[in-house]
PDB file of N, CA and C in Angstrom:
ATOM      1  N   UNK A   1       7.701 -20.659   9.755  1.00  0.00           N
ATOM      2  CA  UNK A   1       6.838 -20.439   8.620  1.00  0.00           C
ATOM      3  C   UNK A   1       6.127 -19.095   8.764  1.00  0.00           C
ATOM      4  N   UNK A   2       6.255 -18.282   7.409  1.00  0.00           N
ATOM      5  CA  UNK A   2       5.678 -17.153   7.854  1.00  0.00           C
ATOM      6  C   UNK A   2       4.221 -17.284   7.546  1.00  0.00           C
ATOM      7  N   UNK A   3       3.122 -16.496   8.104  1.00  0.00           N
ATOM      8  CA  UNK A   3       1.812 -16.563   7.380  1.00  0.00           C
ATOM      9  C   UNK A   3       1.502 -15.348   6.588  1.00  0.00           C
ATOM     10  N   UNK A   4       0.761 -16.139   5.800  1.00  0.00           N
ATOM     11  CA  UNK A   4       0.606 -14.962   4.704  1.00  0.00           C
ATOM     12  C   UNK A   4      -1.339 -14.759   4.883  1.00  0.00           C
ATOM     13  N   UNK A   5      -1.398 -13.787   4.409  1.00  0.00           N
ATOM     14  CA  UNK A   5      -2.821 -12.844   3.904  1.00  0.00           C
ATOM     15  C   UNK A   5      -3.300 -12.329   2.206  1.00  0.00           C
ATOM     16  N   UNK A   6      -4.170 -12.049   2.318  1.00  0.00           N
ATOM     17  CA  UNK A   6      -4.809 -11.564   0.608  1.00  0.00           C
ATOM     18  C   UNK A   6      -5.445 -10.347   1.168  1.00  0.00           C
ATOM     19  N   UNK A   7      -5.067  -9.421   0.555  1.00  0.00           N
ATOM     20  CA  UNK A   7      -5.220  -7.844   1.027  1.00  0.00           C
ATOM     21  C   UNK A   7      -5.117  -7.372  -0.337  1.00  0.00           C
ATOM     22  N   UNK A   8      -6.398  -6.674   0.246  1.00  0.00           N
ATOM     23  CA  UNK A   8      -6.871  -5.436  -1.321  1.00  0.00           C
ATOM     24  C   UNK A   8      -6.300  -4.275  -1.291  1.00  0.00           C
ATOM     25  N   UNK A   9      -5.323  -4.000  -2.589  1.00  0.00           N
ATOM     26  CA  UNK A   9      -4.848  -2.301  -2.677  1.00  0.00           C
ATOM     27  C   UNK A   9      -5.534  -2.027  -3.327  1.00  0.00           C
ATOM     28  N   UNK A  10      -6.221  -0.808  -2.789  1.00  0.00           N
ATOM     29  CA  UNK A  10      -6.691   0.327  -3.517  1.00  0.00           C
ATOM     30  C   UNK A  10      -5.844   1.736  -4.510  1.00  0.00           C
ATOM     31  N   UNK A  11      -5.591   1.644  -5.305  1.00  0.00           N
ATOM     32  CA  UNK A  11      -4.887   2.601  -6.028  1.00  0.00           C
ATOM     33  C   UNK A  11      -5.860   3.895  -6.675  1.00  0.00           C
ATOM     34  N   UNK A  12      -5.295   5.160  -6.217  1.00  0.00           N
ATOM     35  CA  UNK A  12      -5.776   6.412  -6.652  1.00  0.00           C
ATOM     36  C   UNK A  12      -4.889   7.160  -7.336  1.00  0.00           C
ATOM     37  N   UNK A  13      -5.669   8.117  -8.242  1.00  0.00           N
ATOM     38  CA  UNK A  13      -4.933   9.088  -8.966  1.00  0.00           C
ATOM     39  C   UNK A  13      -3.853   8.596  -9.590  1.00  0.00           C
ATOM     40  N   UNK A  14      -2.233   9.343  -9.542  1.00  0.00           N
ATOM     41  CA  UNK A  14      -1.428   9.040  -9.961  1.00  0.00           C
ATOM     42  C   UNK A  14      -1.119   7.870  -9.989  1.00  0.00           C
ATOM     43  N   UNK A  15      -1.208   7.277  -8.477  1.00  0.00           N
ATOM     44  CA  UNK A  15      -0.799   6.001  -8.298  1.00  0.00           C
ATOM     45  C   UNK A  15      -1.866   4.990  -9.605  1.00  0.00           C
ATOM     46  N   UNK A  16      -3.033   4.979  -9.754  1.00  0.00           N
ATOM     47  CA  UNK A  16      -3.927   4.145 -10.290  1.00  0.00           C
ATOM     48  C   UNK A  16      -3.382   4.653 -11.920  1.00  0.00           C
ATOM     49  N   UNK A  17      -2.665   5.472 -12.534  1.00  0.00           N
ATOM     50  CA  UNK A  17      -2.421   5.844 -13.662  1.00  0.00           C
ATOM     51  C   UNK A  17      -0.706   4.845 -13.728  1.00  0.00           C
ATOM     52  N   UNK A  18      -0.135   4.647 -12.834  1.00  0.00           N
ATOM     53  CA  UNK A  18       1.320   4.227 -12.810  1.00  0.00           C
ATOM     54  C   UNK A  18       0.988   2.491 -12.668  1.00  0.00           C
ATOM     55  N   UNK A  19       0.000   2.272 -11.770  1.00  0.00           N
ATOM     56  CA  UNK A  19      -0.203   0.740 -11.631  1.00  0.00           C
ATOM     57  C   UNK A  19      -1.044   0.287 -12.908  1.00  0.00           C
ATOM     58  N   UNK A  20      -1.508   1.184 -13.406  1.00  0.00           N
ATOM     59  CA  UNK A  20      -2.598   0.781 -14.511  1.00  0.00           C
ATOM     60  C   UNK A  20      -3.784  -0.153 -14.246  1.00  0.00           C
ATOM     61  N   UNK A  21      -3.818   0.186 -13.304  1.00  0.00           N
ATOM     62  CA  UNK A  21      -5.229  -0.610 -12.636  1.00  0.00           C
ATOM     63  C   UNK A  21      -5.658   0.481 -11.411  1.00  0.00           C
ATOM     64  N   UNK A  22      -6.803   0.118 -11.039  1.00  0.00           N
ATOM     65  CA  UNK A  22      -7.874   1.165  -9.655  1.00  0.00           C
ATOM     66  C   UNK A  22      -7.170  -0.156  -8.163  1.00  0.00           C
ATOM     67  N   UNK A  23      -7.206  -1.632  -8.632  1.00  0.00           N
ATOM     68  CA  UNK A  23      -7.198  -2.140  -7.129  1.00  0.00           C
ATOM     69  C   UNK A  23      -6.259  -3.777  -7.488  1.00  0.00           C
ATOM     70  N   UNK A  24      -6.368  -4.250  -6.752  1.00  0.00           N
ATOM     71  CA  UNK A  24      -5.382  -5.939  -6.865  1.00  0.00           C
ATOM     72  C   UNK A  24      -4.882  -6.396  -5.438  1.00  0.00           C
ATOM     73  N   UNK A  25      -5.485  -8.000  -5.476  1.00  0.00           N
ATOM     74  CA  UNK A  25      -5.572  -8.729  -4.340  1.00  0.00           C
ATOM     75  C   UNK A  25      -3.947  -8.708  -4.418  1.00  0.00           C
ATOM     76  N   UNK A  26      -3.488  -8.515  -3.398  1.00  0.00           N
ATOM     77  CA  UNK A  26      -1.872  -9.760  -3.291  1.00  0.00           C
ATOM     78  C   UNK A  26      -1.315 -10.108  -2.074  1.00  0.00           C
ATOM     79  N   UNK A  27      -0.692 -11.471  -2.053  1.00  0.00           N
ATOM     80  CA  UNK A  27      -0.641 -11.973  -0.459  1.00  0.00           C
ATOM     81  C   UNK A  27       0.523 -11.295  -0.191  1.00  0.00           C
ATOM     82  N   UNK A  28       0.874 -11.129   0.951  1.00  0.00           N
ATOM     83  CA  UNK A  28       1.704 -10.690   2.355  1.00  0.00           C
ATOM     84  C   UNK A  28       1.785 -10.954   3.296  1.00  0.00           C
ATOM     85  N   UNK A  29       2.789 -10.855   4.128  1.00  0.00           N
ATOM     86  CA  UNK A  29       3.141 -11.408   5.317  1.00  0.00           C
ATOM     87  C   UNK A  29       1.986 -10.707   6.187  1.00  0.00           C
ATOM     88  N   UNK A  30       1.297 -11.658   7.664  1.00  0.00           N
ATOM     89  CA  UNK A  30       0.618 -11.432   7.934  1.00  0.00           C
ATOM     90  C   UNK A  30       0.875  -9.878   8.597  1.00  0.00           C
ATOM     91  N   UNK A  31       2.294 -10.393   9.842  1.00  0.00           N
ATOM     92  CA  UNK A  31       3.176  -9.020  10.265  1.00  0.00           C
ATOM     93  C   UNK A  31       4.260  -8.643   9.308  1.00  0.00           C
ATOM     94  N   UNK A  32       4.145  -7.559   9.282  1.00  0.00           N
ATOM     95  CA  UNK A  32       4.800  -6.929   8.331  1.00  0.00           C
ATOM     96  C   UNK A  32       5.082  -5.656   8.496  1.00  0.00           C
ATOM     97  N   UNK A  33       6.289  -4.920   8.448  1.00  0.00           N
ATOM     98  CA  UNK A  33       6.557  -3.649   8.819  1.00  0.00           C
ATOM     99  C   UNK A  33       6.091  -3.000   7.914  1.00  0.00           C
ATOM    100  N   UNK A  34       5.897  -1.265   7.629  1.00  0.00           N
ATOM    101  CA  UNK A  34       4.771  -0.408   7.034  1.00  0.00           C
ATOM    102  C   UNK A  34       5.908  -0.896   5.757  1.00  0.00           C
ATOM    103  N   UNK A  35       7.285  -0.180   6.142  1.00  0.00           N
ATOM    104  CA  UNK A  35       7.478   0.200   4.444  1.00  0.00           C
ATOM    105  C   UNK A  35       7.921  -1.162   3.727  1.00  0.00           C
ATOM    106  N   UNK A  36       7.878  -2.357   4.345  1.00  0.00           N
ATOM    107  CA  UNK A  36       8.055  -3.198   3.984  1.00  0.00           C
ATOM    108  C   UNK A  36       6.754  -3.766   3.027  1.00  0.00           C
ATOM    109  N   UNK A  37       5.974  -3.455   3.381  1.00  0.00           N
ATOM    110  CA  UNK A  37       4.525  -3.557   2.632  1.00  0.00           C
ATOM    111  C   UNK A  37       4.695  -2.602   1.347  1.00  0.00           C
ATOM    112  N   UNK A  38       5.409  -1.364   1.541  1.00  0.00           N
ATOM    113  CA  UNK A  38       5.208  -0.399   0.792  1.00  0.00           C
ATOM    114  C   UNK A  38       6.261  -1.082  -0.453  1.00  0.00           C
ATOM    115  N   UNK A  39       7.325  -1.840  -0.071  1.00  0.00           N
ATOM    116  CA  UNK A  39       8.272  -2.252  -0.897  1.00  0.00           C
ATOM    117  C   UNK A  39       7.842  -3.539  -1.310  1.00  0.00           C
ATOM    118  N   UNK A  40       6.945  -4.421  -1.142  1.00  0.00           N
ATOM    119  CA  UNK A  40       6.043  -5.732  -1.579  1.00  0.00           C
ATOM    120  C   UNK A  40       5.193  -4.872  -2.622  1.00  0.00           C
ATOM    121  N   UNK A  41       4.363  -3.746  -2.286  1.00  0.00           N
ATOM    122  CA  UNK A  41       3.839  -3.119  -3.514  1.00  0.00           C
ATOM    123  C   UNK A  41       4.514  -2.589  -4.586  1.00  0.00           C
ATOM    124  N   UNK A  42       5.707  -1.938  -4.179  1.00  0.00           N
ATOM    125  CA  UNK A  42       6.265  -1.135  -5.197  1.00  0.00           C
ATOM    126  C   UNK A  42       7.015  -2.213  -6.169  1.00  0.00           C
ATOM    127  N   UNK A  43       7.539  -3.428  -5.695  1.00  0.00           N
ATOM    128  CA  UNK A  43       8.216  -4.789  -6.734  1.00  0.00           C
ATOM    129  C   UNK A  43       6.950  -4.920  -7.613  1.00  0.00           C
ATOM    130  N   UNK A  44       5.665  -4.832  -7.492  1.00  0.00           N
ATOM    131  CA  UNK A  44       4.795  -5.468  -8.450  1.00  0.00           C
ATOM    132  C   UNK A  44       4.652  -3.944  -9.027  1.00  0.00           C
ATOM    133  N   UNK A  45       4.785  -2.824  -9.047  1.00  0.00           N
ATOM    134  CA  UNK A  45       4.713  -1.774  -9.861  1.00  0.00           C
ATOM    135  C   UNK A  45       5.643  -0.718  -9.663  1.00  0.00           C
ATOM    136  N   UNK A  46       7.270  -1.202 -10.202  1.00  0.00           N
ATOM    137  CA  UNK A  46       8.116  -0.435  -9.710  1.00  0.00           C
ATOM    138  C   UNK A  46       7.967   1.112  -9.824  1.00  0.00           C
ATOM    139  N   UNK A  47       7.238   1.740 -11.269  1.00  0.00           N
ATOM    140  CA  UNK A  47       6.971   3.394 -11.314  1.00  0.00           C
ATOM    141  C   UNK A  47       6.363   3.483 -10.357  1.00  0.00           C
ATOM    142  N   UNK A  48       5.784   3.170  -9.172  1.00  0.00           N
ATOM    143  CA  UNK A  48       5.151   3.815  -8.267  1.00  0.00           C
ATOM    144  C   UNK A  48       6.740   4.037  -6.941  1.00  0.00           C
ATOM    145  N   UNK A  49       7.690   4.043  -7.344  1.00  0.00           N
ATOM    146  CA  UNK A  49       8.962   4.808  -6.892  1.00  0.00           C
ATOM    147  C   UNK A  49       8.862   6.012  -6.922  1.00  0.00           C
ATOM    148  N   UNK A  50       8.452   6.482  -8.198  1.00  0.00           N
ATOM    149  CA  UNK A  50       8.225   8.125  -8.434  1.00  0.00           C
ATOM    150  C   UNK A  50       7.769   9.116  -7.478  1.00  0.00           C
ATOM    151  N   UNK A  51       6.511   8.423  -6.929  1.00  0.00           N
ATOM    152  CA  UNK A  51       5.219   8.747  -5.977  1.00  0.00           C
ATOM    153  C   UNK A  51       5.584   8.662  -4.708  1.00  0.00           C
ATOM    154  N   UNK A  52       6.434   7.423  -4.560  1.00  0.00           N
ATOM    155  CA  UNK A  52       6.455   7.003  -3.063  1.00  0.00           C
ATOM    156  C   UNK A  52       6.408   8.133  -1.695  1.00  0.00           C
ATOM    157  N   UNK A  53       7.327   9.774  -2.246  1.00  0.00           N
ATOM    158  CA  UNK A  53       7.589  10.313  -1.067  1.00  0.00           C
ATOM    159  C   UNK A  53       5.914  11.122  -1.431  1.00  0.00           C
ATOM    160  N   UNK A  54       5.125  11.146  -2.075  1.00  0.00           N
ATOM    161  CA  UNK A  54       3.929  12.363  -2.893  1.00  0.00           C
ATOM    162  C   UNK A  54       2.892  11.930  -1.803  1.00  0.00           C
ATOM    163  N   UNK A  55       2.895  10.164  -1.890  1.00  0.00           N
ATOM    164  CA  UNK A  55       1.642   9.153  -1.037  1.00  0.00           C
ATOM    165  C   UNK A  55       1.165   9.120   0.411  1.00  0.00           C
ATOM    166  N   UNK A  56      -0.047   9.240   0.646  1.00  0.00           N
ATOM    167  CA  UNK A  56      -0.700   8.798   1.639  1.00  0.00           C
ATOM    168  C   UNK A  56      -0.798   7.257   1.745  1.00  0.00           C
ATOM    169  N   UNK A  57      -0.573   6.811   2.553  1.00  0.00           N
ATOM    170  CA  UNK A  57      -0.610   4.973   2.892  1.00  0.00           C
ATOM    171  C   UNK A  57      -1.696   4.814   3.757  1.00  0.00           C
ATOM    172  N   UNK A  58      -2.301   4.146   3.285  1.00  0.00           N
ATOM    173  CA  UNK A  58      -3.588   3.658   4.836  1.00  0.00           C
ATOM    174  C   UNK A  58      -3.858   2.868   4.551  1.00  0.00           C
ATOM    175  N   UNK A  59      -3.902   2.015   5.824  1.00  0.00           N
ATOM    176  CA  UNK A  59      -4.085   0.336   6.113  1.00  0.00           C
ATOM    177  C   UNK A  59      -5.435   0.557   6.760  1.00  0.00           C
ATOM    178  N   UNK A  60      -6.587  -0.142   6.453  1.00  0.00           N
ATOM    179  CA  UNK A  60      -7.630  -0.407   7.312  1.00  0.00           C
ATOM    180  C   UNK A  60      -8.205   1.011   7.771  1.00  0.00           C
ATOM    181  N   UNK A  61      -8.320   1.991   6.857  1.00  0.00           N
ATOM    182  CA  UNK A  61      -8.826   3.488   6.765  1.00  0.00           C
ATOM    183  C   UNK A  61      -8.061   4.215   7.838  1.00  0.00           C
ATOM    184  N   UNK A  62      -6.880   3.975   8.070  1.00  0.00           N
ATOM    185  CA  UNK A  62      -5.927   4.853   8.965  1.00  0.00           C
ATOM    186  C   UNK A  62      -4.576   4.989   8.220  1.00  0.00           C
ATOM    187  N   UNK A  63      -4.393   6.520   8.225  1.00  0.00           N
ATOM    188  CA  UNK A  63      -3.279   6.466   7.606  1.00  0.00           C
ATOM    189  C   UNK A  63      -1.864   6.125   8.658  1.00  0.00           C
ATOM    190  N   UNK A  64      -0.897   5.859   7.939  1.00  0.00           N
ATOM    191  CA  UNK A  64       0.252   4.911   8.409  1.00  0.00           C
ATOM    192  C   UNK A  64       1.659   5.242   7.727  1.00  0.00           C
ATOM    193  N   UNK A  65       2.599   5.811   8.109  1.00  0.00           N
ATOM    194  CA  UNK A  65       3.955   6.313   7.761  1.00  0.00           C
ATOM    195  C   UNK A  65       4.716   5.287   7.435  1.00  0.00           C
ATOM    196  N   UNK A  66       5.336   5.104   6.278  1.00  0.00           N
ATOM    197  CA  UNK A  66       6.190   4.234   5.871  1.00  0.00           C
ATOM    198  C   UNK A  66       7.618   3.999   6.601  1.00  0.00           C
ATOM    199  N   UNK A  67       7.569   3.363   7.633  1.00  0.00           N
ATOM    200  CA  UNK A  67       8.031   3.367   8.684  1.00  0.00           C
ATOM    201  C   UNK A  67       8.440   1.768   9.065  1.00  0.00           C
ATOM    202  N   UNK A  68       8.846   1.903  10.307  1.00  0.00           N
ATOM    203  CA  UNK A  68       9.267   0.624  10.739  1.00  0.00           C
ATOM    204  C   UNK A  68       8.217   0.201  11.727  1.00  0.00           C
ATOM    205  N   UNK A  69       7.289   1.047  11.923  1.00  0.00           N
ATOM    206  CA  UNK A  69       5.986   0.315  12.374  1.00  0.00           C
ATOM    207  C   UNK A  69       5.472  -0.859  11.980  1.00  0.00           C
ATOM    208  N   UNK A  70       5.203  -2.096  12.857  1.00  0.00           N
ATOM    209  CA  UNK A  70       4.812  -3.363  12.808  1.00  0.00           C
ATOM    210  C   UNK A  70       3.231  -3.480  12.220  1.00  0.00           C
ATOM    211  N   UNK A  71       2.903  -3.908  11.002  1.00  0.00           N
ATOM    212  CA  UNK A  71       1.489  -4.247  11.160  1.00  0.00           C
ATOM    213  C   UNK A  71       0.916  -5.492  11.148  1.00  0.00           C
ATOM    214  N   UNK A  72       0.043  -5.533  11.616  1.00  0.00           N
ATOM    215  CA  UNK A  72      -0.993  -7.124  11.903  1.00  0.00           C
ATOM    216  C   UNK A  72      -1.850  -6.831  10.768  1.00  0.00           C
ATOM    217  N   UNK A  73      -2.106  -7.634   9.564  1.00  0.00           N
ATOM    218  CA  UNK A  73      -2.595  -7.516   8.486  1.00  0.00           C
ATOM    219  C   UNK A  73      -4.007  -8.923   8.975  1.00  0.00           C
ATOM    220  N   UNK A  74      -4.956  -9.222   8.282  1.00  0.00           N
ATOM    221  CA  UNK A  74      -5.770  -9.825   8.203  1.00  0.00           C
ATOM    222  C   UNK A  74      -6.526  -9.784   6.435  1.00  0.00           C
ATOM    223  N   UNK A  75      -6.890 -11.317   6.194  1.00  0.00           N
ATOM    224  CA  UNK A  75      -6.861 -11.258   4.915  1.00  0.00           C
ATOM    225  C   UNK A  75      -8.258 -10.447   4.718  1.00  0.00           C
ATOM    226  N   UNK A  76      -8.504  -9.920   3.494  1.00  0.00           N
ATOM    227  CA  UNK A  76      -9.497  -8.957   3.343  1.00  0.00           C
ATOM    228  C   UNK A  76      -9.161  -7.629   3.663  1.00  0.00           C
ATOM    229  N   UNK A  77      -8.005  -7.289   4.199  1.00  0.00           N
ATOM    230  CA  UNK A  77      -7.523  -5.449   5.399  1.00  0.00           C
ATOM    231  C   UNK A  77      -7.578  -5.023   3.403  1.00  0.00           C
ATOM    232  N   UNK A  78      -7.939  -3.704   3.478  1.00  0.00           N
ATOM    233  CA  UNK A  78      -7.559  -2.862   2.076  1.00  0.00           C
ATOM    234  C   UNK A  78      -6.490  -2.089   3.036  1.00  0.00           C
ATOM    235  N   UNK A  79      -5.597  -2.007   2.025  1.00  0.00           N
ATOM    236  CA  UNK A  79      -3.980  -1.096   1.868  1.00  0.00           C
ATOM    237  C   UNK A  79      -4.912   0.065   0.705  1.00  0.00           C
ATOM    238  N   UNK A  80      -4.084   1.833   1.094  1.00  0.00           N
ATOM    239  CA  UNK A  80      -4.736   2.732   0.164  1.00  0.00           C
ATOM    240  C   UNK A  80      -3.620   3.071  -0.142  1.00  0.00           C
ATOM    241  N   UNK A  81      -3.634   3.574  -1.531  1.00  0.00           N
ATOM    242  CA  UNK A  81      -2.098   4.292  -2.038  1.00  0.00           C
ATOM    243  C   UNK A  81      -3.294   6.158  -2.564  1.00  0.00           C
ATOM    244  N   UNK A  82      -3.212   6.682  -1.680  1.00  0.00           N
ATOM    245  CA  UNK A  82      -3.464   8.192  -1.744  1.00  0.00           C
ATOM    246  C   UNK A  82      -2.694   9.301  -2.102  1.00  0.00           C
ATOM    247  N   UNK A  83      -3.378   9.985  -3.625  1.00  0.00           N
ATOM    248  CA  UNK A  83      -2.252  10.751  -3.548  1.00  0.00           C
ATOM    249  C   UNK A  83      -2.289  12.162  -2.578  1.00  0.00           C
ATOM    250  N   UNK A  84      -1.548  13.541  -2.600  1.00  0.00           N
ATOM    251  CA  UNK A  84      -1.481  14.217  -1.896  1.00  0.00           C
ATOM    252  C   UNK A  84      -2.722  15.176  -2.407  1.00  0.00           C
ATOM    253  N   UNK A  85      -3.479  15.737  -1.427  1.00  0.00           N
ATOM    254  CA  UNK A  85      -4.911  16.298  -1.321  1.00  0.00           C
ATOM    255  C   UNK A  85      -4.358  17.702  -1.251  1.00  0.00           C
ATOM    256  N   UNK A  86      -5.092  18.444  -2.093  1.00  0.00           N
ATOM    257  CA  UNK A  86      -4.565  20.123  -2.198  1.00  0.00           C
ATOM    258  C   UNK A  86      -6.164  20.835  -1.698  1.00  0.00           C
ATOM    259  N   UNK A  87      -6.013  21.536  -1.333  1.00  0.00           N
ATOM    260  CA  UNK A  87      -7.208  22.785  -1.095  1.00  0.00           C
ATOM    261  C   UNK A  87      -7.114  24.199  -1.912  1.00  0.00           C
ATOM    262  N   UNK A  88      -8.362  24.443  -2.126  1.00  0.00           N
ATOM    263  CA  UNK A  88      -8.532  25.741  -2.874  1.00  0.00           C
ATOM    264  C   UNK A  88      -9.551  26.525  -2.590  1.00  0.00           C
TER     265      UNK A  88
END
């Protein structure tokens, strides 16, 4: 049995214009690999495909490479969908 969690995404910028919402609870596996999370988000808002390579990901205010890195989620962790930060 897998266990699941309720984890808050935070959506910015582009991303929050493509999801049409700023944030949304949704359960997930507790362990869960990065881009596997990234692909549990992107089924509930497939245009955020567009973005995927543009995004910053951060789990629990650390950013995190969509990768095959293992994460330990806990219910309440916020997931960030960031877009890319320019300087001027």
């Amino acid at each position: 049995m897998v266990l699941r969690c309720q984890v808050e995404v935070l959506y910015f910028a582009k991303s929050a214009e493509i999801a049409g919402i700023r944030s949304e609870t949704i359960s997930v596996p507790q362990e869960i690999k990065a881009l596997q999370l990234w692909n549990e988000i992107e089924a509930r808002h497939p245009g955020l495909a567009d973005v995927r390579n543009q995004v910053i990901f951060a789990v629990r205010q650390e950013y995190v490479e969509l990768g095959d890195q293992l994460l330990q989620l806990q219910s309440g962790d916020e997931i960030a969908i960031i877009p890319p930060i320019s300087g001027g």
